[in-house]
PDB file of N, CA and C in Angstrom:
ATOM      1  N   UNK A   1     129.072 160.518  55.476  1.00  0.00           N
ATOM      2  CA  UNK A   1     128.482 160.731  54.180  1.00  0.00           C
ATOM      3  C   UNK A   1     128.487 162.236  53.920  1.00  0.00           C
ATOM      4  N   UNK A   2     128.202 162.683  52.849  1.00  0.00           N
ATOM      5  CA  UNK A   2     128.354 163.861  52.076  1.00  0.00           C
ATOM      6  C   UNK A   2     126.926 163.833  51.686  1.00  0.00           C
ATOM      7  N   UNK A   3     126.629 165.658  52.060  1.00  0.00           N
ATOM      8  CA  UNK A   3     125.215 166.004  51.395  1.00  0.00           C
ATOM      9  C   UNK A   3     125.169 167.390  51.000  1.00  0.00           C
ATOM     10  N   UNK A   4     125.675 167.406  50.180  1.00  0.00           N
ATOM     11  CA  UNK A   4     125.432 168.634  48.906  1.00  0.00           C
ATOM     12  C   UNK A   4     126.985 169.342  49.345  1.00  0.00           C
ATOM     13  N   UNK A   5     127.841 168.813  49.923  1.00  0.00           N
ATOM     14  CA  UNK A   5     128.879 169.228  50.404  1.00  0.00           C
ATOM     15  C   UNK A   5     129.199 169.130  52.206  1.00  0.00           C
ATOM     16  N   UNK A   6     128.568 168.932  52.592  1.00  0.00           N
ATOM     17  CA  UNK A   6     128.495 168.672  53.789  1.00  0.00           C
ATOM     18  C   UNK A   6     128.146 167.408  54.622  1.00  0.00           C
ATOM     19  N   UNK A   7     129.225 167.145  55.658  1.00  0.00           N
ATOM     20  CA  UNK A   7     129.879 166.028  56.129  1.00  0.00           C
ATOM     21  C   UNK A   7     128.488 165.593  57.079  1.00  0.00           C
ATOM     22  N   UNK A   8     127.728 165.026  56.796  1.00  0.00           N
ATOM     23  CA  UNK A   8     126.589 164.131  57.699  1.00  0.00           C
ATOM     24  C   UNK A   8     126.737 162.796  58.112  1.00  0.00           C
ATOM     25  N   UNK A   9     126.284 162.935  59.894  1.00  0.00           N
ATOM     26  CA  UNK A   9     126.755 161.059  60.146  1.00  0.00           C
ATOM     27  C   UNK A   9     125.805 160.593  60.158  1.00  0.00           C
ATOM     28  N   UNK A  10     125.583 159.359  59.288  1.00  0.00           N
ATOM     29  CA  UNK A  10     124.092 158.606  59.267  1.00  0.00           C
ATOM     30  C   UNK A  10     124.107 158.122  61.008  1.00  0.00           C
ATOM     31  N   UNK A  11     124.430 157.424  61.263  1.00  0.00           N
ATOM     32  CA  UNK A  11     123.701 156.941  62.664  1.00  0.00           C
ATOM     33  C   UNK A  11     123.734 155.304  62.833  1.00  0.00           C
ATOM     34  N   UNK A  12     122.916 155.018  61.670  1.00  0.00           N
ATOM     35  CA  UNK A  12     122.346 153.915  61.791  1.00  0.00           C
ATOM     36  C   UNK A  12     122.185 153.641  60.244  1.00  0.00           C
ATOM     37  N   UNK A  13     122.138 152.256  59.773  1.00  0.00           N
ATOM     38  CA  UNK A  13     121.768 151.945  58.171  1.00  0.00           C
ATOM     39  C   UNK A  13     120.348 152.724  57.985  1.00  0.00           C
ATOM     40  N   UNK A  14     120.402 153.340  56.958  1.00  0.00           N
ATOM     41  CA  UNK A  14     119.076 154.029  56.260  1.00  0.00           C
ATOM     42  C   UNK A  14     119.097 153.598  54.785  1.00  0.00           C
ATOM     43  N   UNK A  15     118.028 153.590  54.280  1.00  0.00           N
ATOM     44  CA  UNK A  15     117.598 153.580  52.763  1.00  0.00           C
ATOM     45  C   UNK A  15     117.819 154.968  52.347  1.00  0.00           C
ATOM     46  N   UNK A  16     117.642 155.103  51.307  1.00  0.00           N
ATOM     47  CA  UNK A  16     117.748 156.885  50.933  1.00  0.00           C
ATOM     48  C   UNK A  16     116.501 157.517  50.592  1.00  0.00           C
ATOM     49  N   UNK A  17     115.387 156.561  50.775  1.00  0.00           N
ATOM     50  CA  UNK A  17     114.066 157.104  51.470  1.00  0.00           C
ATOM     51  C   UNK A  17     113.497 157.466  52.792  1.00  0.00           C
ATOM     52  N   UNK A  18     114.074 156.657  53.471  1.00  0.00           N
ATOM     53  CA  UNK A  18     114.672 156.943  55.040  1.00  0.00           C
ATOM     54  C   UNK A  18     114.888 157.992  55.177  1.00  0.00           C
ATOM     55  N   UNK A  19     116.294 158.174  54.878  1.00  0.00           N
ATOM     56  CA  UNK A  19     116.930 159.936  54.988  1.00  0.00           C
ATOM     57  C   UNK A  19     116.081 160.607  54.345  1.00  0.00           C
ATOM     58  N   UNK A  20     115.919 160.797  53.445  1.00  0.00           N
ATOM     59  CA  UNK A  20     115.212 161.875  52.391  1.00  0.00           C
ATOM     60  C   UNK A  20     113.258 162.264  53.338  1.00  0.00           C
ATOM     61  N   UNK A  21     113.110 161.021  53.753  1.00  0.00           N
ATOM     62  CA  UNK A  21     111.762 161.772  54.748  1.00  0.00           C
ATOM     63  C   UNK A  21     112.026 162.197  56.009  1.00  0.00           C
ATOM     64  N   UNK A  22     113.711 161.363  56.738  1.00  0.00           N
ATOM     65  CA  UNK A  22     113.682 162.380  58.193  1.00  0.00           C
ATOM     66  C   UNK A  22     114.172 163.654  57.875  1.00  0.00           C
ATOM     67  N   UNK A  23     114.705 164.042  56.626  1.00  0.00           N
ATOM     68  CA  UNK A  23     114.961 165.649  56.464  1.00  0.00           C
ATOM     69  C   UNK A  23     114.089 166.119  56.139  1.00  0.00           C
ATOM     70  N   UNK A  24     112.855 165.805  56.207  1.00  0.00           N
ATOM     71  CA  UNK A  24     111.613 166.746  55.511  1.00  0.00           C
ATOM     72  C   UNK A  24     111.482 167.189  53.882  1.00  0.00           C
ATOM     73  N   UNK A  25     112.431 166.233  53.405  1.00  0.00           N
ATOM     74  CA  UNK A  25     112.093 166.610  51.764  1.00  0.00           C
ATOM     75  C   UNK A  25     111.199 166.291  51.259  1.00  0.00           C
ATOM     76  N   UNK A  26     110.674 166.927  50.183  1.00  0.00           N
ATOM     77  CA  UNK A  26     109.556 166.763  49.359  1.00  0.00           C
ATOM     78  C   UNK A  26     109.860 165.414  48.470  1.00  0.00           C
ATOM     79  N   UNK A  27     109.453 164.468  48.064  1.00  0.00           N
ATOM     80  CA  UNK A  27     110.175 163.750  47.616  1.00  0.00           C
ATOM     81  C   UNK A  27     109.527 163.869  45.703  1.00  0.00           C
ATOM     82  N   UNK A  28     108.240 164.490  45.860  1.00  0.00           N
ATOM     83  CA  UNK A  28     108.140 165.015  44.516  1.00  0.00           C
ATOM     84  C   UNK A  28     109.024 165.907  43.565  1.00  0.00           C
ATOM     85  N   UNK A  29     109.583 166.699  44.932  1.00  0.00           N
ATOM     86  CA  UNK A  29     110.099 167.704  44.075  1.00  0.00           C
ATOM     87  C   UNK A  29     111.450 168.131  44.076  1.00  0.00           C
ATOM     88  N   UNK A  30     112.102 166.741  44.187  1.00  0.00           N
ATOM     89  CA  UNK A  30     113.911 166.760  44.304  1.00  0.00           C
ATOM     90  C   UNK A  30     113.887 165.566  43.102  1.00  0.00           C
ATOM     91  N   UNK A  31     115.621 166.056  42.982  1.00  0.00           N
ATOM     92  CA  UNK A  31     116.080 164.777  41.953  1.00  0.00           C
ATOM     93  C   UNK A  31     117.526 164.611  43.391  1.00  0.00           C
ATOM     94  N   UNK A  32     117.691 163.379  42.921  1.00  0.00           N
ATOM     95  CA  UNK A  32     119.163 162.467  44.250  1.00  0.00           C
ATOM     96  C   UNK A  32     119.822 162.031  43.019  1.00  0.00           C
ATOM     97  N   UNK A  33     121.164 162.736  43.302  1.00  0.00           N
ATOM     98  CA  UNK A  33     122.465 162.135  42.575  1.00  0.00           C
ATOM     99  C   UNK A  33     123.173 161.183  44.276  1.00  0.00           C
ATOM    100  N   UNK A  34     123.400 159.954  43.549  1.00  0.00           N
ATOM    101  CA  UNK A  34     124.529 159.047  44.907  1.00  0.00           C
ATOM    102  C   UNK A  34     125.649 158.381  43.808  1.00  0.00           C
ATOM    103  N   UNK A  35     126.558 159.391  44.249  1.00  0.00           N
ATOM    104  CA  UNK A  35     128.050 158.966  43.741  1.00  0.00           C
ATOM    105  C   UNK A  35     127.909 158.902  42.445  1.00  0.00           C
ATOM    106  N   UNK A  36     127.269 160.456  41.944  1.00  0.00           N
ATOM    107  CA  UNK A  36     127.671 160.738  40.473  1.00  0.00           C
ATOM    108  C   UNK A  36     126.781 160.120  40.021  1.00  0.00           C
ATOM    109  N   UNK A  37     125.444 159.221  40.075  1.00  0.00           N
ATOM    110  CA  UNK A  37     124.461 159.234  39.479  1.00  0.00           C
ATOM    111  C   UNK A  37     123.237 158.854  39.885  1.00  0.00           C
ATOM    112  N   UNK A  38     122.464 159.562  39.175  1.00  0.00           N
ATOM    113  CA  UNK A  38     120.957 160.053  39.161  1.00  0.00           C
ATOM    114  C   UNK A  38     120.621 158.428  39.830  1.00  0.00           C
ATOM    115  N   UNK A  39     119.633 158.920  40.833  1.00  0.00           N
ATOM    116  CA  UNK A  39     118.983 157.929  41.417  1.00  0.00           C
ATOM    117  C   UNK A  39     117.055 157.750  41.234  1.00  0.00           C
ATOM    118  N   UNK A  40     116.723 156.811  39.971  1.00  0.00           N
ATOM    119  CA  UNK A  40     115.054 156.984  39.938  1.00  0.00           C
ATOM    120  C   UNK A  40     114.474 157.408  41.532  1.00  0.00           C
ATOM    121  N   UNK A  41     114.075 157.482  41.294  1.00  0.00           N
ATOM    122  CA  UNK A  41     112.467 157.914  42.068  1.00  0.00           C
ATOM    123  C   UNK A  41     111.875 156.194  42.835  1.00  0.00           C
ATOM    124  N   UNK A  42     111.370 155.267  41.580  1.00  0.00           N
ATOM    125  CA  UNK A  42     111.536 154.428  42.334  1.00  0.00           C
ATOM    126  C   UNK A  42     112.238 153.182  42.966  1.00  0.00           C
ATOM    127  N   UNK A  43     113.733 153.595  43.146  1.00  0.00           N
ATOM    128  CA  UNK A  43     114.663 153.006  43.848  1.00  0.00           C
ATOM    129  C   UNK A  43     114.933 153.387  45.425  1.00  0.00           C
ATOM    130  N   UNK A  44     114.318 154.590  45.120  1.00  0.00           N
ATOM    131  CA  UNK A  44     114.603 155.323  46.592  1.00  0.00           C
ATOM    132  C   UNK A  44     114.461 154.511  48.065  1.00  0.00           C
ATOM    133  N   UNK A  45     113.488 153.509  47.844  1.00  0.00           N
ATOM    134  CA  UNK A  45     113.638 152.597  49.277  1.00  0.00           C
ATOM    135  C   UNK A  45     114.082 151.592  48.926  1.00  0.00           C
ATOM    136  N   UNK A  46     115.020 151.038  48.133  1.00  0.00           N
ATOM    137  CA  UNK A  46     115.417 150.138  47.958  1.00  0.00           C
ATOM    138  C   UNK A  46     116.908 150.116  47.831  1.00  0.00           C
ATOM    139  N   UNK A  47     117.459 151.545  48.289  1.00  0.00           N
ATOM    140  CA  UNK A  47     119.069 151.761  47.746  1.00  0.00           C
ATOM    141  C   UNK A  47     119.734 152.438  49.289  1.00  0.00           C
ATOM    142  N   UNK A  48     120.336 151.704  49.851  1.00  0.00           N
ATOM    143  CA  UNK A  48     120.997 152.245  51.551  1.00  0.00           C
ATOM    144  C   UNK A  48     122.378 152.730  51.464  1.00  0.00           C
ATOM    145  N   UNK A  49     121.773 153.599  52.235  1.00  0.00           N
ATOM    146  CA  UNK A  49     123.391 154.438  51.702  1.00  0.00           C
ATOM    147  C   UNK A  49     124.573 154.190  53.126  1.00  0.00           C
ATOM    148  N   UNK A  50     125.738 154.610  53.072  1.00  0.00           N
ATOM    149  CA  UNK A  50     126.894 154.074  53.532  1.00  0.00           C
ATOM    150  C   UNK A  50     127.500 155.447  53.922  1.00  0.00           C
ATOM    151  N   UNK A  51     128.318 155.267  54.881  1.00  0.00           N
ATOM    152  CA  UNK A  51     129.059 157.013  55.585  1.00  0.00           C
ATOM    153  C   UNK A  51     129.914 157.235  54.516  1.00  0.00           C
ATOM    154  N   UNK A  52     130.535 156.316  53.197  1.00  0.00           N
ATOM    155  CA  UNK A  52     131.303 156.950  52.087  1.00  0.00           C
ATOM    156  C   UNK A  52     130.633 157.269  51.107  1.00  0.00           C
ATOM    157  N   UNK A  53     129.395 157.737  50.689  1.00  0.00           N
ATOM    158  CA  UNK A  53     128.370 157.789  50.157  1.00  0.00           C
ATOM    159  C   UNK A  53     128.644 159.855  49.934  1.00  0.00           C
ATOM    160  N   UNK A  54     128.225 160.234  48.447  1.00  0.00           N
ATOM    161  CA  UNK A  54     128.225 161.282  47.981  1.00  0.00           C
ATOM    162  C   UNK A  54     126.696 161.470  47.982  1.00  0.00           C
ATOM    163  N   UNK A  55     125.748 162.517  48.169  1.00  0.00           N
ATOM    164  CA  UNK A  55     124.593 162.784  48.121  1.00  0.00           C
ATOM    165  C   UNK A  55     124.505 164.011  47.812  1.00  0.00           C
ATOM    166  N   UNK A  56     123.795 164.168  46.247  1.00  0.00           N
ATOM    167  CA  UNK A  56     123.552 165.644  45.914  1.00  0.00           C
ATOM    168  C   UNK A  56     122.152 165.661  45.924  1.00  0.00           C
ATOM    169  N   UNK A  57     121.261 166.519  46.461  1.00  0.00           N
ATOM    170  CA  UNK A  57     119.970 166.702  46.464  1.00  0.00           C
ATOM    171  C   UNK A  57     119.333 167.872  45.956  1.00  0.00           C
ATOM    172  N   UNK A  58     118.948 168.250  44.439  1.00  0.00           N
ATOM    173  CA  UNK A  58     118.691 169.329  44.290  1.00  0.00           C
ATOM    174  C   UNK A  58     116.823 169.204  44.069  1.00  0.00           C
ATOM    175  N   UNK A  59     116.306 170.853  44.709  1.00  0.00           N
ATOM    176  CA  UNK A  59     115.310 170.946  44.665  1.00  0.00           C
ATOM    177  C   UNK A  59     114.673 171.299  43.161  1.00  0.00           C
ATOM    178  N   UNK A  60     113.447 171.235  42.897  1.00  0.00           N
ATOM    179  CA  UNK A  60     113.082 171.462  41.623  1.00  0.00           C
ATOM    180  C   UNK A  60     111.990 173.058  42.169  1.00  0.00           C
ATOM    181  N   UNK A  61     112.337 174.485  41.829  1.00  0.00           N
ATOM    182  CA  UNK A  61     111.820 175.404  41.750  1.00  0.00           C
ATOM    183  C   UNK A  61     111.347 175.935  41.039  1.00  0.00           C
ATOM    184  N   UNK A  62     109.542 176.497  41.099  1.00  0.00           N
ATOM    185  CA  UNK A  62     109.030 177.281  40.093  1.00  0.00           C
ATOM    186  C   UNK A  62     109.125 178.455  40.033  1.00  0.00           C
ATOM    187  N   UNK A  63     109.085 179.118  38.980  1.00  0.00           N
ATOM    188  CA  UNK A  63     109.431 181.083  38.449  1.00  0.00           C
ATOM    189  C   UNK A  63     109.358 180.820  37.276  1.00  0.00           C
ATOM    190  N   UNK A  64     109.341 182.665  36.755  1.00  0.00           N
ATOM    191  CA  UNK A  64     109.386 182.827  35.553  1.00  0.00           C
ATOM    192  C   UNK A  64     110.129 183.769  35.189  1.00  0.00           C
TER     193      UNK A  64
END
């Protein structure tokens, strides 16, 4: 699988809530693109991702 450009081996079947809490993400404060599109919020444990699987994870940052 692919994550933000980079080649990651799942291991084992995961949900993409799975992954997204063993990497320590915030899960408030990201948006998940899988294969070109936006993934709700609450699909996230309900959608398993696959080693041909695209994963963009961008953080949401505050400034001014």
């Amino acid at each position: 699988m692919k994550v933000n450009g980079k080649v990651v081996a799942l291991g084992k079947k995961l949900t993409l809530q799975d992954y997204l809490n063993a990497q320590a993400f915030d899960l408030r404060l990201i948006a998940v693109e899988l294969n070109g599109k936006l993934v709700p919020k609450s699909a996230y444990a309900s959608v398993f991702l696959s080693d041909e699987d695209v994963l963009e994870i961008v953080r949401f940052v505050g400034g001014g």
